[in-house]
Each structure stands twice: as C-alpha cells, then as structure tokens.
PDB file of N, CA and C in Angstrom:
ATOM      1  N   UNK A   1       0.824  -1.189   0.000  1.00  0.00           N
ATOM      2  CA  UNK A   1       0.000   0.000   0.000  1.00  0.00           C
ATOM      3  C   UNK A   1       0.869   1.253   0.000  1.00  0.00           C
ATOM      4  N   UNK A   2       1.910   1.356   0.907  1.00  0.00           N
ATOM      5  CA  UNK A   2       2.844   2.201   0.787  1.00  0.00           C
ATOM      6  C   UNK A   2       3.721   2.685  -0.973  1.00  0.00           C
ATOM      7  N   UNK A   3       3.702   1.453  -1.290  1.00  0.00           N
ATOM      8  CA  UNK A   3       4.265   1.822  -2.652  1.00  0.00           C
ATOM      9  C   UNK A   3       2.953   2.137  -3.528  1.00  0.00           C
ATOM     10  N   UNK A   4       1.726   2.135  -3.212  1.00  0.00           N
ATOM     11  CA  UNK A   4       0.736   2.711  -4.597  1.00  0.00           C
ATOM     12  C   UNK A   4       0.650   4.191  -3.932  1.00  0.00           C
ATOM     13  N   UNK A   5       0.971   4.702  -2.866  1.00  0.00           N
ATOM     14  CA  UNK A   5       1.034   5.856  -2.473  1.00  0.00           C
ATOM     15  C   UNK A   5       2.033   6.511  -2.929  1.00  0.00           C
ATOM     16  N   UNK A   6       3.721   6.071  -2.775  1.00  0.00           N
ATOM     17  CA  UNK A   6       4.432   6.651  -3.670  1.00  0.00           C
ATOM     18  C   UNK A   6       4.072   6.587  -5.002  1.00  0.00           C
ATOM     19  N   UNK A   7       3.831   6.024  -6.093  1.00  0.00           N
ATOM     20  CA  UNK A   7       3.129   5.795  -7.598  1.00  0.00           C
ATOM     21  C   UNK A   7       2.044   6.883  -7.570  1.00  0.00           C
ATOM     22  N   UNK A   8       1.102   7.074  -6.755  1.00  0.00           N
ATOM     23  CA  UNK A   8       0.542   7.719  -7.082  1.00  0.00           C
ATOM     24  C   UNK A   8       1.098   9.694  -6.977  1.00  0.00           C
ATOM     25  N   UNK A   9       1.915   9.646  -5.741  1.00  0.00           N
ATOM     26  CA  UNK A   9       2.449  10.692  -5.366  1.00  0.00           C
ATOM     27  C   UNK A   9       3.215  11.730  -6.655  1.00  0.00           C
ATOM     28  N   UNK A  10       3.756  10.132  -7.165  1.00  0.00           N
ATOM     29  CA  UNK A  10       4.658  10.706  -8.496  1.00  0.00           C
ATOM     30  C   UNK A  10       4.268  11.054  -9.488  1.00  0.00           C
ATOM     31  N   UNK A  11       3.059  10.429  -9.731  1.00  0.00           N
ATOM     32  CA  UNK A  11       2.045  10.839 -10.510  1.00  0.00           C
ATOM     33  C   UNK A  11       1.231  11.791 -10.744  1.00  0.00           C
ATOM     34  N   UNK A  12       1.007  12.279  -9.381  1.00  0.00           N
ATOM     35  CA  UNK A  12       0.638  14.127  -9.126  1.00  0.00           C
ATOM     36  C   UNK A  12       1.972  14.716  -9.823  1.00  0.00           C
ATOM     37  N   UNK A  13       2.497  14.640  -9.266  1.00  0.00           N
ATOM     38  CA  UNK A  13       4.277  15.603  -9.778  1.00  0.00           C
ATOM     39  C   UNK A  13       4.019  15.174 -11.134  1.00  0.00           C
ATOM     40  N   UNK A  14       3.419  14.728 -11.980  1.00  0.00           N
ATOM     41  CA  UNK A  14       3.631  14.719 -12.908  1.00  0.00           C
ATOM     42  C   UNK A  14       3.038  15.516 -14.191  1.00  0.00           C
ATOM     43  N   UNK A  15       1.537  15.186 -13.700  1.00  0.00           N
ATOM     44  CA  UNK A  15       0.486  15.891 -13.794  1.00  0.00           C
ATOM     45  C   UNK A  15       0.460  17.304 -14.003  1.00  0.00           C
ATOM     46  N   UNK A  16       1.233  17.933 -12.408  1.00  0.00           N
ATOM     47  CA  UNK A  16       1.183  19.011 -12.037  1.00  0.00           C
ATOM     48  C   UNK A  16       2.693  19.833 -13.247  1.00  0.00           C
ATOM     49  N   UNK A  17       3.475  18.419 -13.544  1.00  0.00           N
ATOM     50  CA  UNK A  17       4.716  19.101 -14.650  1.00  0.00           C
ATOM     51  C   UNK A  17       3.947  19.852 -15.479  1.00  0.00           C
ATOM     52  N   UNK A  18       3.198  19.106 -16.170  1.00  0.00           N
ATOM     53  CA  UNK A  18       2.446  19.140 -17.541  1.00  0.00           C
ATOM     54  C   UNK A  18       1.454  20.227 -17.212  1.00  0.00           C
ATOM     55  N   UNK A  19       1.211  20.505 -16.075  1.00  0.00           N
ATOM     56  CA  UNK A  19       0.163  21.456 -16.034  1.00  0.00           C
ATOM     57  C   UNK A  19       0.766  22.868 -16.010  1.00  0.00           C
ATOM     58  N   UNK A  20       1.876  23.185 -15.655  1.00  0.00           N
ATOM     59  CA  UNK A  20       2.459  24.162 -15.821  1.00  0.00           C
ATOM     60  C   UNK A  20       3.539  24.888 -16.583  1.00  0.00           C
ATOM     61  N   UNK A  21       3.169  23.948 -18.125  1.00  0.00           N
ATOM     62  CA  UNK A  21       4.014  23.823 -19.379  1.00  0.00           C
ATOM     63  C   UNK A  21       2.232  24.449 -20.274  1.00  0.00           C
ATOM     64  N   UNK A  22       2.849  25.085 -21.048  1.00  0.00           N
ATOM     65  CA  UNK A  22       2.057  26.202 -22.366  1.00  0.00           C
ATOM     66  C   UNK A  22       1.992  24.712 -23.247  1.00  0.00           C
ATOM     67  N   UNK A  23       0.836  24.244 -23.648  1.00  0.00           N
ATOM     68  CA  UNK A  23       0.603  24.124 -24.684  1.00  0.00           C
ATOM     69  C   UNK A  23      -0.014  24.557 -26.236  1.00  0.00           C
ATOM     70  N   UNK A  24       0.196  23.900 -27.037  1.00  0.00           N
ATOM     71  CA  UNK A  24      -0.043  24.731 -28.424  1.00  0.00           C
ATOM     72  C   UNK A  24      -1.348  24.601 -28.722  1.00  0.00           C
ATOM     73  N   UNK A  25      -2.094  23.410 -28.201  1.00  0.00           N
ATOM     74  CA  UNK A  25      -3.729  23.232 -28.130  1.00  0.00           C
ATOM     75  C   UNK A  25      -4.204  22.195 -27.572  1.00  0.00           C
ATOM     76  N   UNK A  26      -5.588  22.170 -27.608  1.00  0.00           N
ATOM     77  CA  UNK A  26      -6.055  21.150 -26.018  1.00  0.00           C
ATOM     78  C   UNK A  26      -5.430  19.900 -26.450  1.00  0.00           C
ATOM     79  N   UNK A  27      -5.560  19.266 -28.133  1.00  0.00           N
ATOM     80  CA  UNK A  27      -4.581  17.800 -27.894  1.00  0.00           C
ATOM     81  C   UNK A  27      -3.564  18.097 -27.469  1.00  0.00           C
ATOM     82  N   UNK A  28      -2.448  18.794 -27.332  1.00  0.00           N
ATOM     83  CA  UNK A  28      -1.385  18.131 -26.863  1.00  0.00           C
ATOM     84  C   UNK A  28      -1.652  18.339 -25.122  1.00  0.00           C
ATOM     85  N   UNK A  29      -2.351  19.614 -24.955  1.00  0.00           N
ATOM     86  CA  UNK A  29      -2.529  19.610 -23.746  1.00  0.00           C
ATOM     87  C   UNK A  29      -2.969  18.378 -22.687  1.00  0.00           C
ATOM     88  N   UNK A  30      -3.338  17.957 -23.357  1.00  0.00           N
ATOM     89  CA  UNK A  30      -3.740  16.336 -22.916  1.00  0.00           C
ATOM     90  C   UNK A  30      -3.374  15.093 -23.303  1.00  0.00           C
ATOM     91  N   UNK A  31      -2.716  15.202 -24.205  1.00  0.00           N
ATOM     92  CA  UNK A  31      -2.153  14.259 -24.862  1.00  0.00           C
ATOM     93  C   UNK A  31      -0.948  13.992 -25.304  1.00  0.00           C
ATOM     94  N   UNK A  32       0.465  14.422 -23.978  1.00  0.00           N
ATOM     95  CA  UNK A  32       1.647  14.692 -23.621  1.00  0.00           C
ATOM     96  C   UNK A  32       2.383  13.417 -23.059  1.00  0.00           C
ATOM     97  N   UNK A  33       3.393  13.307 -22.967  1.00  0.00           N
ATOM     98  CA  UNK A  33       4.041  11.976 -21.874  1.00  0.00           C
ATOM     99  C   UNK A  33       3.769  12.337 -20.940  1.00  0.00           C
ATOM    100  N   UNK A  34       4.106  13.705 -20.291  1.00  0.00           N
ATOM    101  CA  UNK A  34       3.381  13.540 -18.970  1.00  0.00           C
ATOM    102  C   UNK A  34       2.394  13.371 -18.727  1.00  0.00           C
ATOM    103  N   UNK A  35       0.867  13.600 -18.949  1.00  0.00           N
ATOM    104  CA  UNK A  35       0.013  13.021 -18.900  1.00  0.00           C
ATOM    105  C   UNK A  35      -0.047  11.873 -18.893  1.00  0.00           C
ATOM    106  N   UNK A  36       0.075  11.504 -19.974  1.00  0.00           N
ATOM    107  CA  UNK A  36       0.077  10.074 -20.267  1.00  0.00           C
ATOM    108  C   UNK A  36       0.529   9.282 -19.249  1.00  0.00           C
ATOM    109  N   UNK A  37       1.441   9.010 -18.687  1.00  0.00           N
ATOM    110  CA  UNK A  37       2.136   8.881 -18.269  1.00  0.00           C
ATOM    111  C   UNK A  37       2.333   8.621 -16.434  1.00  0.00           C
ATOM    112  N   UNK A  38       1.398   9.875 -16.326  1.00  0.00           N
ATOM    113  CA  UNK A  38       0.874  10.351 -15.119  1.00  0.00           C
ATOM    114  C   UNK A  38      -0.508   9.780 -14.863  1.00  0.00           C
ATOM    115  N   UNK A  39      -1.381   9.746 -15.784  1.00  0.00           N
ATOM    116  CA  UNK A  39      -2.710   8.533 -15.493  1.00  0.00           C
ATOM    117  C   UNK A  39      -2.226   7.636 -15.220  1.00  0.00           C
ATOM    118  N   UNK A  40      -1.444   6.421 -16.530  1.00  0.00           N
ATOM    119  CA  UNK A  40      -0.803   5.412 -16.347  1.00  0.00           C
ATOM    120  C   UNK A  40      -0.602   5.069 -14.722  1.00  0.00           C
ATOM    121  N   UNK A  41       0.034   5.817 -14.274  1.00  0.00           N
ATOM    122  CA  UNK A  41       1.064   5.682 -12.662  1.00  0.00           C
ATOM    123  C   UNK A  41      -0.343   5.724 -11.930  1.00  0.00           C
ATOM    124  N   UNK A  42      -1.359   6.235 -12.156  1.00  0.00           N
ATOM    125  CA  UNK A  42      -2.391   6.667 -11.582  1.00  0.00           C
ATOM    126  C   UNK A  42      -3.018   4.844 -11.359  1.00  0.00           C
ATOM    127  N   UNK A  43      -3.551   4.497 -12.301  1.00  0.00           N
ATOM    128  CA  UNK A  43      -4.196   3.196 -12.879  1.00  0.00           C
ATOM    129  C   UNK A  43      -3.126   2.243 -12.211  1.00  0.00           C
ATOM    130  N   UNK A  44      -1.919   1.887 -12.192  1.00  0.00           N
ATOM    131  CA  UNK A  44      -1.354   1.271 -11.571  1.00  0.00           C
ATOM    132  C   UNK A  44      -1.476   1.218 -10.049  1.00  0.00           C
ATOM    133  N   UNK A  45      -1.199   2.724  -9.339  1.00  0.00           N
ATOM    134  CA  UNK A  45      -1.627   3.143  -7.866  1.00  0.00           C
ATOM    135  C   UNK A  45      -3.138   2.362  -7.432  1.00  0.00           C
ATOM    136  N   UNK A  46      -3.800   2.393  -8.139  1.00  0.00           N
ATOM    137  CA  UNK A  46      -5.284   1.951  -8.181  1.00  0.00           C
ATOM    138  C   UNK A  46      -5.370   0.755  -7.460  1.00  0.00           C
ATOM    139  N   UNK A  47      -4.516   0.171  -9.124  1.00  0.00           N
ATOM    140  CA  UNK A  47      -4.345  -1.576  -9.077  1.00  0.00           C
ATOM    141  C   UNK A  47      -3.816  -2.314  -7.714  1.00  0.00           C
ATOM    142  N   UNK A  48      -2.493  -1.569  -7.161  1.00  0.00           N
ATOM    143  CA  UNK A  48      -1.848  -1.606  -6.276  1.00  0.00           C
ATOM    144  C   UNK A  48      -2.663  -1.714  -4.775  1.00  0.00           C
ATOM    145  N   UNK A  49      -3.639  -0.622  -5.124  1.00  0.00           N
ATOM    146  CA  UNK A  49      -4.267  -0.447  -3.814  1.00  0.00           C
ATOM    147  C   UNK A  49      -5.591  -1.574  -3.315  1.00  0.00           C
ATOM    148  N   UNK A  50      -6.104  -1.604  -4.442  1.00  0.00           N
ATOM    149  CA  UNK A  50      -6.763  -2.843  -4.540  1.00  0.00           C
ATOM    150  C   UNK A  50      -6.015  -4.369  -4.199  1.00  0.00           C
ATOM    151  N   UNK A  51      -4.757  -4.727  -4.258  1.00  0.00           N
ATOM    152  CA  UNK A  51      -4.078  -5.752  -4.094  1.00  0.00           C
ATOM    153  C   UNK A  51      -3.804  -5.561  -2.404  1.00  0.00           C
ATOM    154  N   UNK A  52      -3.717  -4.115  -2.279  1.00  0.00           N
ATOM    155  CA  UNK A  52      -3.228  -4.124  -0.666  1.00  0.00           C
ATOM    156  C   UNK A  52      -4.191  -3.979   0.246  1.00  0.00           C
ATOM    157  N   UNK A  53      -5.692  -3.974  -0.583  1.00  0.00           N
ATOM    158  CA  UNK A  53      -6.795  -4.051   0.900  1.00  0.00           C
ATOM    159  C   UNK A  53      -6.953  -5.653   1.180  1.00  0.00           C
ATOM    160  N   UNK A  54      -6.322  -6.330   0.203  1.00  0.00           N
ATOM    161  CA  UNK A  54      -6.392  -8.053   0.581  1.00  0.00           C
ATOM    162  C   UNK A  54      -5.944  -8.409   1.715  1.00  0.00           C
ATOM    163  N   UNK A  55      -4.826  -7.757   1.718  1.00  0.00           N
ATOM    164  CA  UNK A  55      -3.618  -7.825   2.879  1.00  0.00           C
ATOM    165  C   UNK A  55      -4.106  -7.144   4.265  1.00  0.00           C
ATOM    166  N   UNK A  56      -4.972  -6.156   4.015  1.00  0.00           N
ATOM    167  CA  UNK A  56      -4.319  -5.369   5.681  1.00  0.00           C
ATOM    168  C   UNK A  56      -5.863  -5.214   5.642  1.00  0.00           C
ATOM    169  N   UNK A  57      -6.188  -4.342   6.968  1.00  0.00           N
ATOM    170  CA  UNK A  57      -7.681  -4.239   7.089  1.00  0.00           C
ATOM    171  C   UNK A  57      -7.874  -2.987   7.403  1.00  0.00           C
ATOM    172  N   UNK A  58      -9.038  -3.006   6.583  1.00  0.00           N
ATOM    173  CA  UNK A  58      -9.745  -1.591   5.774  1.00  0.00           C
ATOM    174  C   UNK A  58      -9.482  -0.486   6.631  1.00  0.00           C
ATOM    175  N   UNK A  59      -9.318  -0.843   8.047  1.00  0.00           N
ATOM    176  CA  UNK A  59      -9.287   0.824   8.557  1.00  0.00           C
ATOM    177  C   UNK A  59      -8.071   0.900   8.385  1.00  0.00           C
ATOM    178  N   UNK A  60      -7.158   0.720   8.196  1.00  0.00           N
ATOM    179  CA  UNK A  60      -5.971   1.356   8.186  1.00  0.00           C
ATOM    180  C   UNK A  60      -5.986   1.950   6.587  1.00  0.00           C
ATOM    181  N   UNK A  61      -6.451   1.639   5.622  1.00  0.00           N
ATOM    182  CA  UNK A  61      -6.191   2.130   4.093  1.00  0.00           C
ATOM    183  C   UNK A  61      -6.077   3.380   4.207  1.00  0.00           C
ATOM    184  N   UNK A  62      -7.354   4.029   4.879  1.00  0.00           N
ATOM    185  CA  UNK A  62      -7.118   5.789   4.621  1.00  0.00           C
ATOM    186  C   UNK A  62      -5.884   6.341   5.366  1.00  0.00           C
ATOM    187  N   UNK A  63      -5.488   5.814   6.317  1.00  0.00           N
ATOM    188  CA  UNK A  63      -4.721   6.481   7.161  1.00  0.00           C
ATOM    189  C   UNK A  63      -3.516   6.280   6.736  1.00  0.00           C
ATOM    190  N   UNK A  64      -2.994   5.377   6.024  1.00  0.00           N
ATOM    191  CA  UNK A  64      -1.693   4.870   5.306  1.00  0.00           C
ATOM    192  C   UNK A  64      -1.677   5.936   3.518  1.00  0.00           C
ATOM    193  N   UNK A  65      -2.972   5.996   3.137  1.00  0.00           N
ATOM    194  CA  UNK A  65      -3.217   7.048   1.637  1.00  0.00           C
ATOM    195  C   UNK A  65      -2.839   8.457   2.545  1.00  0.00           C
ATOM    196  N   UNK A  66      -3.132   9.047   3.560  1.00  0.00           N
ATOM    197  CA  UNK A  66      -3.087  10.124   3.582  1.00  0.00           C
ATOM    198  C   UNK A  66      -1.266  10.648   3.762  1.00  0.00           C
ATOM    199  N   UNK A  67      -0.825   9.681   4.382  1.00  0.00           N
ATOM    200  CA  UNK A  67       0.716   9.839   4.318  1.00  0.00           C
ATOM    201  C   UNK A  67       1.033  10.658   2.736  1.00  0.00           C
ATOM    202  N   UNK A  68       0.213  10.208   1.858  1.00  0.00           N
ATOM    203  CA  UNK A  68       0.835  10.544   0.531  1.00  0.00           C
ATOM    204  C   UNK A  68       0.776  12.597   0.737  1.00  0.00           C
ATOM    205  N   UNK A  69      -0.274  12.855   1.306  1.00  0.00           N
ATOM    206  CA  UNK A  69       0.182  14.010   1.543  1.00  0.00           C
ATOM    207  C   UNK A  69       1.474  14.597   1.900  1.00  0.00           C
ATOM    208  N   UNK A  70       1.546  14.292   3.066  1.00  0.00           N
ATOM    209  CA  UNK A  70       3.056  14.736   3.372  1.00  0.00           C
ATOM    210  C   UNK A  70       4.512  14.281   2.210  1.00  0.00           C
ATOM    211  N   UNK A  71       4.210  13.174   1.553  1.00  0.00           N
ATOM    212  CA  UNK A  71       4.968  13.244   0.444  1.00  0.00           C
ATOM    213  C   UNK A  71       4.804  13.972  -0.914  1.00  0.00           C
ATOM    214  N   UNK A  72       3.754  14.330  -0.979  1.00  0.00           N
ATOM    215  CA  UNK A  72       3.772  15.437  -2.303  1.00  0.00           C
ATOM    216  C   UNK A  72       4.247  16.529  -1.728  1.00  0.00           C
ATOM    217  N   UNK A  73       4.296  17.337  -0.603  1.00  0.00           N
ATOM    218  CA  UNK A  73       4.868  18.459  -0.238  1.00  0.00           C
ATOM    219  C   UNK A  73       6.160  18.431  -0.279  1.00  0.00           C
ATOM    220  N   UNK A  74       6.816  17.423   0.223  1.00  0.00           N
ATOM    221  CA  UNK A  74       8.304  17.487  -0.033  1.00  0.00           C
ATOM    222  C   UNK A  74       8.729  17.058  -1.807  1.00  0.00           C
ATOM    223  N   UNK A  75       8.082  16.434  -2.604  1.00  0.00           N
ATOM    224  CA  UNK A  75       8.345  16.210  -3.544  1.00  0.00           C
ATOM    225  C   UNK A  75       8.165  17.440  -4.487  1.00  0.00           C
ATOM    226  N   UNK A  76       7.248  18.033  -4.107  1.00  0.00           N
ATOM    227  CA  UNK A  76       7.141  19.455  -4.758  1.00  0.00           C
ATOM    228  C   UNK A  76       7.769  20.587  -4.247  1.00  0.00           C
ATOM    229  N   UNK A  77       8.623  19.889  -3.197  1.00  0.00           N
ATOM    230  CA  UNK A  77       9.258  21.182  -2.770  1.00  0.00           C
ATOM    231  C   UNK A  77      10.652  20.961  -3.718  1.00  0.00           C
ATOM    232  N   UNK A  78      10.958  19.722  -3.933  1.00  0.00           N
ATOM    233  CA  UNK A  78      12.374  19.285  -4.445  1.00  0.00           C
ATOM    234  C   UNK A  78      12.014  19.274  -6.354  1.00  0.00           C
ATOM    235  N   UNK A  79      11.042  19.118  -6.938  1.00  0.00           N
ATOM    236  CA  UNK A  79      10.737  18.959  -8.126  1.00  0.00           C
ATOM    237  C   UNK A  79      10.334  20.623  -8.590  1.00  0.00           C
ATOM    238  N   UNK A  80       9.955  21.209  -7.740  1.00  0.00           N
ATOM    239  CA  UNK A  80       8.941  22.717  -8.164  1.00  0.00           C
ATOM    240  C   UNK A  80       9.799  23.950  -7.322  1.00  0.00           C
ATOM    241  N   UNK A  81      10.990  23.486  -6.383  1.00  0.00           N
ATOM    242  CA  UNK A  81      10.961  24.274  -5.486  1.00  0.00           C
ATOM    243  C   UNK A  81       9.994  25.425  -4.790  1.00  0.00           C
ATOM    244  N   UNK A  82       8.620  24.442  -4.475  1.00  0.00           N
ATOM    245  CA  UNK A  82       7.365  25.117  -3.635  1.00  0.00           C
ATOM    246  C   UNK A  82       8.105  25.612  -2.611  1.00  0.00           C
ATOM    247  N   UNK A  83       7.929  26.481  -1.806  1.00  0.00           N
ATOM    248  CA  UNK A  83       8.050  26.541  -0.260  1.00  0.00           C
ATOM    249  C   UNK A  83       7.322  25.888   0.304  1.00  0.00           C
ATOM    250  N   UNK A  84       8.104  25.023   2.068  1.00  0.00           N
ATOM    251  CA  UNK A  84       7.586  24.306   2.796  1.00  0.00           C
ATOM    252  C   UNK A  84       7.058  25.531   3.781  1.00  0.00           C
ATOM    253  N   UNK A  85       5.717  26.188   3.490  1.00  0.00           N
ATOM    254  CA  UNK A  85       5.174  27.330   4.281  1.00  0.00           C
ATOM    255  C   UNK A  85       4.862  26.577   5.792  1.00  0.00           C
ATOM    256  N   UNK A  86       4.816  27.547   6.392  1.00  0.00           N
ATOM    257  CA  UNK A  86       3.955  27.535   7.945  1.00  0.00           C
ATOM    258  C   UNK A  86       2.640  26.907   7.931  1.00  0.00           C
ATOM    259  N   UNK A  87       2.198  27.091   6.813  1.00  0.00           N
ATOM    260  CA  UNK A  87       0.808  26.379   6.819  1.00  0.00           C
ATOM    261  C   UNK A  87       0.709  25.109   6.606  1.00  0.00           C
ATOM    262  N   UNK A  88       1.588  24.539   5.525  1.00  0.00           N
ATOM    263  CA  UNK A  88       1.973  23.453   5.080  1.00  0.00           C
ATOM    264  C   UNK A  88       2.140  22.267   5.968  1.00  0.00           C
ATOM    265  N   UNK A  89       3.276  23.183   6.711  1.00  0.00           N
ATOM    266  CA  UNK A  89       3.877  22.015   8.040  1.00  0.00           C
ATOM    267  C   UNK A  89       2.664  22.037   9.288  1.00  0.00           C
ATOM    268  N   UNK A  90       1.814  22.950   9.243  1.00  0.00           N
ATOM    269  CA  UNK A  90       0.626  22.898  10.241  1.00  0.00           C
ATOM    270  C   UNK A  90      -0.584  21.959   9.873  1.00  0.00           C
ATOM    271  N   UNK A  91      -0.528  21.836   8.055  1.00  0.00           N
ATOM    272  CA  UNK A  91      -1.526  21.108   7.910  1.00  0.00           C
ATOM    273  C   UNK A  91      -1.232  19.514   7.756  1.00  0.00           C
ATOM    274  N   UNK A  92       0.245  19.508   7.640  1.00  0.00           N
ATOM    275  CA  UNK A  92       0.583  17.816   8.324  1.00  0.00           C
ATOM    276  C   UNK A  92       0.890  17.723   8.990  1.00  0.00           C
ATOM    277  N   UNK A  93       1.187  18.957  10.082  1.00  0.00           N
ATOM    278  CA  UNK A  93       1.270  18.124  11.397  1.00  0.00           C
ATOM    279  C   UNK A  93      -0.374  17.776  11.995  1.00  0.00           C
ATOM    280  N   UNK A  94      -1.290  18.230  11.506  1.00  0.00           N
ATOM    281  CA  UNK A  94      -2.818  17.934  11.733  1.00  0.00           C
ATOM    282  C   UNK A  94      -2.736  16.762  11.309  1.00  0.00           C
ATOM    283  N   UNK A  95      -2.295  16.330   9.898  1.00  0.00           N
ATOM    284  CA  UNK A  95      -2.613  15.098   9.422  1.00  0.00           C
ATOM    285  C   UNK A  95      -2.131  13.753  10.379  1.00  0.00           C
ATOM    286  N   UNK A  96      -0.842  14.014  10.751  1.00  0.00           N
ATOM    287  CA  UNK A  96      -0.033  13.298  11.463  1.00  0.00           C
ATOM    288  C   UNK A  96      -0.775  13.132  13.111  1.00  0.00           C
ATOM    289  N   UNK A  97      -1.319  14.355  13.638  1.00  0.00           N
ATOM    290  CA  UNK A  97      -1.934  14.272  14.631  1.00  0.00           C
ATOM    291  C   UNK A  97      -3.022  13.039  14.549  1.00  0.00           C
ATOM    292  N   UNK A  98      -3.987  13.323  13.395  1.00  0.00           N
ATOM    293  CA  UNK A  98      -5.314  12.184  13.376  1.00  0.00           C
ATOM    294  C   UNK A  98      -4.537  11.124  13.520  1.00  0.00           C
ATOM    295  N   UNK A  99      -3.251  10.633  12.600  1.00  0.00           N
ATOM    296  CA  UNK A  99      -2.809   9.465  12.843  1.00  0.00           C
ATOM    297  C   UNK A  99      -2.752   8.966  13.786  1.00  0.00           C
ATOM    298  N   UNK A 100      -2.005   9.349  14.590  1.00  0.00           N
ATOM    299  CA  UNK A 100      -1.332   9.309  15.961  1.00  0.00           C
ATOM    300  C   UNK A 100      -3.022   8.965  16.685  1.00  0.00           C
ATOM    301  N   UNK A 101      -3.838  10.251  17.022  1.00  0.00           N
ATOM    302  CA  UNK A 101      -5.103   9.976  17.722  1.00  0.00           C
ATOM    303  C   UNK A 101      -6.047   8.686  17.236  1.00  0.00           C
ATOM    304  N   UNK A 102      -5.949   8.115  15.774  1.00  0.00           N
ATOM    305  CA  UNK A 102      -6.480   7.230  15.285  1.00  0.00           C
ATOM    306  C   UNK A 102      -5.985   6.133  16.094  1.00  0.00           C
ATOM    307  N   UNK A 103      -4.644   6.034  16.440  1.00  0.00           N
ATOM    308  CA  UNK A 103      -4.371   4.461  16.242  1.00  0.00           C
ATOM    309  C   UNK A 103      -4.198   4.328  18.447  1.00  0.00           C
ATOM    310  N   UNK A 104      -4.203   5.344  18.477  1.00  0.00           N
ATOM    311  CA  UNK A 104      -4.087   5.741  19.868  1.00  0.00           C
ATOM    312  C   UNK A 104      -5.340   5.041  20.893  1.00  0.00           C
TER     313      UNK A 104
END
C-alpha cells in the first residue's frame, strides 16, 4: 500500500509538470508523456491499492493514503521548489496528529 502511495504521489508531480508547461492546443494539452504517463502511474496506484486491501484491514487504508500528503509536499518542494510554508507544516502536522489519535 505504501508503494501505490508513492506511484501515485509521483504521478501528481507529474500531472502538475504538464500542467504548468504552455501548450499549443487542447490535444497536446492532454495528450503529452506527462500526462500520459501520469494517469498510467495513476491506474497502476489503483491496481496496487486494490491488491493491498487483501492484505491489511480496511481501517488502516485511509490512514496509510493520507501519508501521501506529506509526500507530495516534499516532492514538490524538491521537483517545483514550492516553499515548505507555515501552513503546510501545520496542515501535516494535523494530518499526522489524526494518525497518531487514530491508532491511539
């Protein structure tokens, strides 16, 4: 499950490449490697996740997907150089909090 979260993580970053590249018209706008490319990873994440509710039990799925948050922030901080704002780190340390209170 952890790895359809990274797949999918990368797959935002990918998305988000292509989304902030000029295209010349809506096909290519949509119809790019990154895109492409970036569903793909998407559909796989899917597949993945479906293989990993066999394994573990259901309450933990959301709480293990939301981790992917905190990894798109750092991945977009290193791929986009986003800033890691004050808000950012407040809104996973919330995320991280439910965790923590979830399993608590």
């Amino acid at each position: 499950m952890i790895l359809a979260v990274v797949v999918s993580s990368f797959s935002q970053i990918l998305l988000k490449k292509s989304a902030n590249k000029e295209h010349e018209n809506l096909i290519k706008e949509y119809l790019n490697p990154y895109v492409i490319i970036g569903y793909g990873m998407m559909v796989v994440s899917t597949i993945l996740m479906i293989l990993a509710y066999h394994k573990i039990e259901y309450k933990n799925g959301p709480v293990i997907e939301s981790l992917g948050y905190l990894l798109i922030m750092f991945l977009s901080f290193l791929f986009f150089k986003e800033p890691i704002t004050k808000k950012k780190i407040c809104g996973n340390l919330l995320i991280l909090l439910g965790i923590f209170i979830f399993y608590v």
